[in-house]
N, C-alpha and C. Protein backbone atom coordinates (compact mmCIF):
# COMPACT_ATOMS: atom_id res chain seq x y z
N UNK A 1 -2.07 11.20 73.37
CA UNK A 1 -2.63 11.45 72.07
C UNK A 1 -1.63 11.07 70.98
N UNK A 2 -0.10 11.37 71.06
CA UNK A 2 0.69 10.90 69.77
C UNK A 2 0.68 9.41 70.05
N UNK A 3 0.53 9.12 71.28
CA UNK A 3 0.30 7.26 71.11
C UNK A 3 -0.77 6.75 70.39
N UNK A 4 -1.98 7.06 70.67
CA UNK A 4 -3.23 7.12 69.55
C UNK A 4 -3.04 7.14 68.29
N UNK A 5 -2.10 8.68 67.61
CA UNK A 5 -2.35 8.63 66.33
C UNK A 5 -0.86 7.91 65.91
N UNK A 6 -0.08 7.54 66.56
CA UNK A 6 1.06 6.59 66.36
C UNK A 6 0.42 5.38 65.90
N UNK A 7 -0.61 4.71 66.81
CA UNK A 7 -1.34 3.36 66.64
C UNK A 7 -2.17 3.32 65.52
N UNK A 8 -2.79 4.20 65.13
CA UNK A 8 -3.87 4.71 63.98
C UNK A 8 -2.97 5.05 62.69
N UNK A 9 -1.60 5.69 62.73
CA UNK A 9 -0.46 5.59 61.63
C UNK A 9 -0.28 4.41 61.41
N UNK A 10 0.32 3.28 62.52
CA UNK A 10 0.68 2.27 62.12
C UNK A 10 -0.58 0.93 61.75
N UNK A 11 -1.75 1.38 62.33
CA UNK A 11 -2.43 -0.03 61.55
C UNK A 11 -3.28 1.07 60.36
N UNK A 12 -3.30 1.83 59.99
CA UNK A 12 -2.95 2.42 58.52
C UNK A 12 -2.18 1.87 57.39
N UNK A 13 -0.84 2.35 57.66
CA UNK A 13 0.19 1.69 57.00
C UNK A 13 0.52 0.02 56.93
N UNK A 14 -0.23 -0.81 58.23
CA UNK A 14 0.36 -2.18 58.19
C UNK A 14 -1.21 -2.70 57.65
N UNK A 15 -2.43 -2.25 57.40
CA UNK A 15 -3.04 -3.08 56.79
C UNK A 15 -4.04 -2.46 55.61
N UNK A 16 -4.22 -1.41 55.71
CA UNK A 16 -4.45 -0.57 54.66
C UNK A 16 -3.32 -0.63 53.41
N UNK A 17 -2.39 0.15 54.04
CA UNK A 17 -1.31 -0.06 53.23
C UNK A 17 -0.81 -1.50 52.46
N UNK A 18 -0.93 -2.57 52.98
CA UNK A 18 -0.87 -3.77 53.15
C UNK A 18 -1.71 -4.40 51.84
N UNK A 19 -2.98 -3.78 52.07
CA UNK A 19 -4.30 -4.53 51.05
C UNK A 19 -3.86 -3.16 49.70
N UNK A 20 -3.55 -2.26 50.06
CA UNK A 20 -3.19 -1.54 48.71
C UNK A 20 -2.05 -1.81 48.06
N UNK A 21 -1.27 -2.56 48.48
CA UNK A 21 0.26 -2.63 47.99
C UNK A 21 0.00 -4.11 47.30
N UNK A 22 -1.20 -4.83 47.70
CA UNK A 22 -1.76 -6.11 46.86
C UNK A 22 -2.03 -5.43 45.81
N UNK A 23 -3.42 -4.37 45.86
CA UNK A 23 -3.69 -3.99 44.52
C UNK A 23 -3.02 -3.49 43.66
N UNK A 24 -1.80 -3.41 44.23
CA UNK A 24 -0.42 -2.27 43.17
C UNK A 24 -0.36 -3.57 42.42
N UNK A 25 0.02 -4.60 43.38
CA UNK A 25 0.85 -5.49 42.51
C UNK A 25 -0.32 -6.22 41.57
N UNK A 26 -1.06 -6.56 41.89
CA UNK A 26 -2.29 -6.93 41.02
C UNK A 26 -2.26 -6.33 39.39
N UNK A 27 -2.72 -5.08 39.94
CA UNK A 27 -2.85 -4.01 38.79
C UNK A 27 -1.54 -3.80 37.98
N UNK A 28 -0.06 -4.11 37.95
CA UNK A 28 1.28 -3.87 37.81
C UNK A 28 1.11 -5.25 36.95
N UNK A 29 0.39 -6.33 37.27
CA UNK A 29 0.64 -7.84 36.97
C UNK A 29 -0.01 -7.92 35.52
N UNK A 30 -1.93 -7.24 35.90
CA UNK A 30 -2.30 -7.39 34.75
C UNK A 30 -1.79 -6.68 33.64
N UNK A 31 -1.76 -5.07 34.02
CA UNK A 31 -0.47 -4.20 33.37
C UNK A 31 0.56 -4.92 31.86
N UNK A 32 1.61 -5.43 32.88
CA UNK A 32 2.34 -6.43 32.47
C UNK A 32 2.08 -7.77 31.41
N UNK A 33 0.71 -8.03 32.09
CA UNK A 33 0.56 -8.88 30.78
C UNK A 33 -0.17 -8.29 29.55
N UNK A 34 -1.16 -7.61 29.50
CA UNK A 34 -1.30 -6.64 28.44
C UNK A 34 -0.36 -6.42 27.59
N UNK A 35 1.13 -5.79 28.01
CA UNK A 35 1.50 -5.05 27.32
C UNK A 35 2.24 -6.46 26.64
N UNK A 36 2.24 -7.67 27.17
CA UNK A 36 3.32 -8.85 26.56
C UNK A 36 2.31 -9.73 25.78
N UNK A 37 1.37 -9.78 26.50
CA UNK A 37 0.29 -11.33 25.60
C UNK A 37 -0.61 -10.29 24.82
N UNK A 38 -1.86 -9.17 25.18
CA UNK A 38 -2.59 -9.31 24.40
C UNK A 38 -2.31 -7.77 23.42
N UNK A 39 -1.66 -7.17 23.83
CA UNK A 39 -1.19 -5.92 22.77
C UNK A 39 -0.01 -5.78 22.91
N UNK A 40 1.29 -6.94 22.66
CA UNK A 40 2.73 -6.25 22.50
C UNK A 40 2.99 -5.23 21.79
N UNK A 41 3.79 -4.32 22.30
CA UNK A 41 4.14 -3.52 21.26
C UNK A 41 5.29 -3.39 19.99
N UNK A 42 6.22 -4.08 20.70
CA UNK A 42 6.96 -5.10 18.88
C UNK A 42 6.03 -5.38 18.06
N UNK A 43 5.07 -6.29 18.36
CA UNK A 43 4.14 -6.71 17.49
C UNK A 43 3.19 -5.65 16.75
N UNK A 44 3.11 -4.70 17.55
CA UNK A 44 1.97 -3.87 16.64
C UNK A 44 2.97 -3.11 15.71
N UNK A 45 3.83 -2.69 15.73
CA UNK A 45 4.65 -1.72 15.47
C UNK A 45 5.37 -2.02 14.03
N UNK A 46 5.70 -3.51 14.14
CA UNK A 46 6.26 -4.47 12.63
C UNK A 46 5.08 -3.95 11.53
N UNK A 47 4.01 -4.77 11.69
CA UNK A 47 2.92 -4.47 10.45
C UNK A 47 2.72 -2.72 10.24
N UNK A 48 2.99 -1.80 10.97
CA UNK A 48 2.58 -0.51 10.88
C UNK A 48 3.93 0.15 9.71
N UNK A 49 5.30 -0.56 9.99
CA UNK A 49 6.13 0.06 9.14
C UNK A 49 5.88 -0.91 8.17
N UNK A 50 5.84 -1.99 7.90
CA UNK A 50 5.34 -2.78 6.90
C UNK A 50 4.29 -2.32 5.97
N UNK A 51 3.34 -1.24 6.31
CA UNK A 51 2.14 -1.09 5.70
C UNK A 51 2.89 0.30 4.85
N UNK A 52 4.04 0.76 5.93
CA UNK A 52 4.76 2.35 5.21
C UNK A 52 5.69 1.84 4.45
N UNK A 53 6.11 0.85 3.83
CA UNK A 53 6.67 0.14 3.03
C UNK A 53 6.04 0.04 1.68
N UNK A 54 5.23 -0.45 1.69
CA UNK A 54 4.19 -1.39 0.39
C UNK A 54 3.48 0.22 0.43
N UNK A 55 2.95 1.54 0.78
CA UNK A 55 2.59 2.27 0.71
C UNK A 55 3.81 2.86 0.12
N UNK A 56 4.55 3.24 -0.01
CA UNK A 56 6.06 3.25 -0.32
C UNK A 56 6.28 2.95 -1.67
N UNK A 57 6.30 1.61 -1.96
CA UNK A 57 5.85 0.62 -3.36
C UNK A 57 4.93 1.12 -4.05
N UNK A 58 3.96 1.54 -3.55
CA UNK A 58 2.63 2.25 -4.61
C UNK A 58 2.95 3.57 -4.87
N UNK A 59 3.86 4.20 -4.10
CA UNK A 59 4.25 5.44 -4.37
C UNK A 59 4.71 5.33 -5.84
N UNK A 60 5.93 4.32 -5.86
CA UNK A 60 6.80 4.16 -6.42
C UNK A 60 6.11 3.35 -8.14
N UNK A 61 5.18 2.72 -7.62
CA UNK A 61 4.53 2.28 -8.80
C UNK A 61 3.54 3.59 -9.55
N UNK A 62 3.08 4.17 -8.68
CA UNK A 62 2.03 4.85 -9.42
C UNK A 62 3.19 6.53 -10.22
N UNK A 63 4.16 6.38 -9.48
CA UNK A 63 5.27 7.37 -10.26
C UNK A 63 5.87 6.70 -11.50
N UNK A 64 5.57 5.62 -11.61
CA UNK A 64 6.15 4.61 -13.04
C UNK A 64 4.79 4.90 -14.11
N UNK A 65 3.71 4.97 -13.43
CA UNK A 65 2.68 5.02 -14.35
C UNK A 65 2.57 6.39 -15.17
N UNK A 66 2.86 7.48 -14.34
CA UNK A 66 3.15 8.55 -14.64
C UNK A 66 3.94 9.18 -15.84
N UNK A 67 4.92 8.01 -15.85
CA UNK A 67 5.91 8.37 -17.00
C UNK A 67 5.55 8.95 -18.12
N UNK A 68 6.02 9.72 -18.94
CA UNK A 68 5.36 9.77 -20.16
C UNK A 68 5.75 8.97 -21.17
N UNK A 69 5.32 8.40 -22.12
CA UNK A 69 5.40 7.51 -23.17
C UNK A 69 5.62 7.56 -24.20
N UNK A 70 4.83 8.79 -24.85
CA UNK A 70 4.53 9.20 -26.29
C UNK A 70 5.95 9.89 -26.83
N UNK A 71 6.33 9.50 -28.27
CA UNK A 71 7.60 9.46 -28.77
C UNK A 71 7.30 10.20 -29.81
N UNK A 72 6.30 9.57 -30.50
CA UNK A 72 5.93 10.40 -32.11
C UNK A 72 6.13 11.85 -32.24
N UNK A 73 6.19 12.06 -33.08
CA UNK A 73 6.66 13.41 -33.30
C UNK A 73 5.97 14.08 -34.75
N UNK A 74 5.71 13.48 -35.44
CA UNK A 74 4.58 13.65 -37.36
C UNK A 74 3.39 13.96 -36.18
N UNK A 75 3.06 14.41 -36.95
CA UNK A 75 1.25 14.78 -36.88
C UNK A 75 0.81 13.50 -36.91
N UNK A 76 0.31 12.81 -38.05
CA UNK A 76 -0.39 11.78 -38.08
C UNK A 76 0.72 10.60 -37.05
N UNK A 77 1.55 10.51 -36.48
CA UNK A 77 1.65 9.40 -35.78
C UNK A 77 1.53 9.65 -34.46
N UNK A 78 1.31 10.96 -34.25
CA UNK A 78 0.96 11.73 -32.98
C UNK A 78 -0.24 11.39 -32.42
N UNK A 79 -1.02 11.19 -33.70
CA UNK A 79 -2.64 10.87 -33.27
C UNK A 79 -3.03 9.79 -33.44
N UNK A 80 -2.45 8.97 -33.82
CA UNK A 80 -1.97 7.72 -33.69
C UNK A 80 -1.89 6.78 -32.14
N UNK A 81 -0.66 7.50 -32.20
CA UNK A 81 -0.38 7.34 -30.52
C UNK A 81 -1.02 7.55 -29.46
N UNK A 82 -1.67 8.77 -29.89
CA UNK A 82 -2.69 9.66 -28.56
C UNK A 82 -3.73 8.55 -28.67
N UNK A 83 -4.42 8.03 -29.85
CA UNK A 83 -5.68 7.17 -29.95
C UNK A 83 -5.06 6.14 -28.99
N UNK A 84 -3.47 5.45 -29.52
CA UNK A 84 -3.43 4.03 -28.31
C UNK A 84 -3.21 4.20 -27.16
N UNK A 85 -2.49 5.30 -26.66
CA UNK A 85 -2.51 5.98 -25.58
C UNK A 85 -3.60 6.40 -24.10
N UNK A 86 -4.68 6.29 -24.82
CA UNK A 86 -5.52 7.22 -24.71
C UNK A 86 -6.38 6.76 -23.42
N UNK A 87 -6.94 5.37 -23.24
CA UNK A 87 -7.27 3.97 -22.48
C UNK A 87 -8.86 4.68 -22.10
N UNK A 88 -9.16 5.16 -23.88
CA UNK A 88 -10.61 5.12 -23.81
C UNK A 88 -11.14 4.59 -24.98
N UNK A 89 -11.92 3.68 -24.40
CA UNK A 89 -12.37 2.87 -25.13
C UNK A 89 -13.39 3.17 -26.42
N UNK A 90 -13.59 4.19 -26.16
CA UNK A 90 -14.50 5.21 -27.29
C UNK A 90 -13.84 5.19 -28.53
N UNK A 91 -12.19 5.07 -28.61
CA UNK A 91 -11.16 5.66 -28.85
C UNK A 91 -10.81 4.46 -29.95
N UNK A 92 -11.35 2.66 -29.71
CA UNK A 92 -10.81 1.63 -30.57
C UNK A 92 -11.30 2.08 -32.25
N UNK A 93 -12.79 2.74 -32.15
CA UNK A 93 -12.82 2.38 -33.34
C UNK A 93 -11.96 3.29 -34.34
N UNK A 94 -11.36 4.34 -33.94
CA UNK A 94 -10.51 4.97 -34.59
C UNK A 94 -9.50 4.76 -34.84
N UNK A 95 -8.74 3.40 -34.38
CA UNK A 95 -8.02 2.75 -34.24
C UNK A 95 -7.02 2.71 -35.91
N UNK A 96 -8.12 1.59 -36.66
CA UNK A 96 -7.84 1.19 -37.42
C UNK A 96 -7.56 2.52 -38.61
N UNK A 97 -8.42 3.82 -38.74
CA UNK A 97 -8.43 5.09 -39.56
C UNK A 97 -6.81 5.21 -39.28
N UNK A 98 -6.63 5.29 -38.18
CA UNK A 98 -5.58 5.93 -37.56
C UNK A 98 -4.02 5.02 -38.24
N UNK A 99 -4.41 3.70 -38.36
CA UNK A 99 -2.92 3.17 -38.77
C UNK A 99 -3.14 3.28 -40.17
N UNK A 100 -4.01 3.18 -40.72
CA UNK A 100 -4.33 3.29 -42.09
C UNK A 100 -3.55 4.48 -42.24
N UNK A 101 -3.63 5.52 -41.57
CA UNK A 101 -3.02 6.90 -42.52
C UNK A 101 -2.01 6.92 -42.05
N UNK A 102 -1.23 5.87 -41.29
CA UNK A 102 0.20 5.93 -40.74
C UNK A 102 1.51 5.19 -41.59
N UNK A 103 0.38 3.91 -41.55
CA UNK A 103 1.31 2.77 -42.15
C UNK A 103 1.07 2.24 -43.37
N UNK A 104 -0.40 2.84 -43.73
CA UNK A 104 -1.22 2.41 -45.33
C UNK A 104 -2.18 1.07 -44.63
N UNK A 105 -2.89 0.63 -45.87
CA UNK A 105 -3.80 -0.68 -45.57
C UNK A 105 -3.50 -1.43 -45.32
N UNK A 106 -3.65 -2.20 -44.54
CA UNK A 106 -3.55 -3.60 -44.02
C UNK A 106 -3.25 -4.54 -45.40
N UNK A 107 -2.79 -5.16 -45.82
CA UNK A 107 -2.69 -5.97 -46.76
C UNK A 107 -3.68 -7.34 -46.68
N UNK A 108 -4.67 -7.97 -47.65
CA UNK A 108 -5.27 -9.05 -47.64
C UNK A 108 -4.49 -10.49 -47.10
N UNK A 109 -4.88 -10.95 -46.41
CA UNK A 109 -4.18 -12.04 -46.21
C UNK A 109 -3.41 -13.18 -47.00
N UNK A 110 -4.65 -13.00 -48.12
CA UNK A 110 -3.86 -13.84 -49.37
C UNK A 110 -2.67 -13.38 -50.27
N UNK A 111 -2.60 -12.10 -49.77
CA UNK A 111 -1.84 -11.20 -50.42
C UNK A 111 -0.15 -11.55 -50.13
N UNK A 112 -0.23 -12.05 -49.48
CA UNK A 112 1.15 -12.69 -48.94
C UNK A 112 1.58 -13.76 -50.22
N UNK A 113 3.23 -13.72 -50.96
CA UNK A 113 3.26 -14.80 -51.13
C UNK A 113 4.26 -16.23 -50.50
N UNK A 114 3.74 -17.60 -50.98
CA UNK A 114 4.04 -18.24 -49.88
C UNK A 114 5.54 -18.47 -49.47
N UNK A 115 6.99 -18.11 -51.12
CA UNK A 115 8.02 -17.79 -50.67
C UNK A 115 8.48 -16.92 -49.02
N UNK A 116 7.61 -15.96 -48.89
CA UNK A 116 7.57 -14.98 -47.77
C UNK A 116 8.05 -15.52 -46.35
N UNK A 117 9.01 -14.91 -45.97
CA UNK A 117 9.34 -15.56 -44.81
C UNK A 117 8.37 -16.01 -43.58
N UNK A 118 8.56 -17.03 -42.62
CA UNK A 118 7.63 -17.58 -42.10
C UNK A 118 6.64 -18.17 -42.47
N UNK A 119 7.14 -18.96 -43.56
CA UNK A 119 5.66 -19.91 -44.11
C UNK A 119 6.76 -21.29 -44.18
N UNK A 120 6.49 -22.13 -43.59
CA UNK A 120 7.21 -23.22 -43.91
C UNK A 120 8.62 -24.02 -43.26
């Protein structure tokens, strides 16, 4: 009987074993190429910190946008500012009220005379 299951161990192991130790290597092969031709992982890994980079950059940009701006300090140039400030468009036609009571009227164009620097 241990001669039996001696003989039944060994053509087990010599051809069973045999056709499975193909499929190791088979399966180990395709394995292998996966991880090199169609999903390296260097390769995936570059664009992923690349994307935490430029995500990074927008951090960094949208904290610039943030800044505050406004300097004025008068009342009327306060509201002034807040009107150009403001990036509503509701907001242009008040525009002009607004420098008027800052800086006075616009002067006529002809109003210039032609001694005046930048003519000539």
């Amino acid at each position: 009987m241990a001669a039996g299951l001696s003989t039944i161990s060994s053509t087990l192991s010599s051809v069973i074993g045999g056709g499975l130790n193909g499929i190791l290597s088979i399966e180990q092969g395709i394995s292998n190429f996966e991880q090199t031709v169609v999903w390296p992982q260097n390769l995936i890994i570059r664009p992923v910190r690349s994307s935490g980079s430029v995500q990074g950059i927008f951090g960094q940009i949208e904290g610039v946008m943030r800044v505050p701006v406004n300097s004025a300090t008068l009342p009327a140039t306060q509201q002034f500012e807040q009107i150009l400030l403001s990036r509503d468009p509701n907001q242009i036609a008040q525009t002009g009220v607004q420098y008027t009571a800052v800086y006075g009227a616009v002067p006529d164009a002809t109003a210039a005379s032609p001694q005046a620097p930048g003519y000539g």
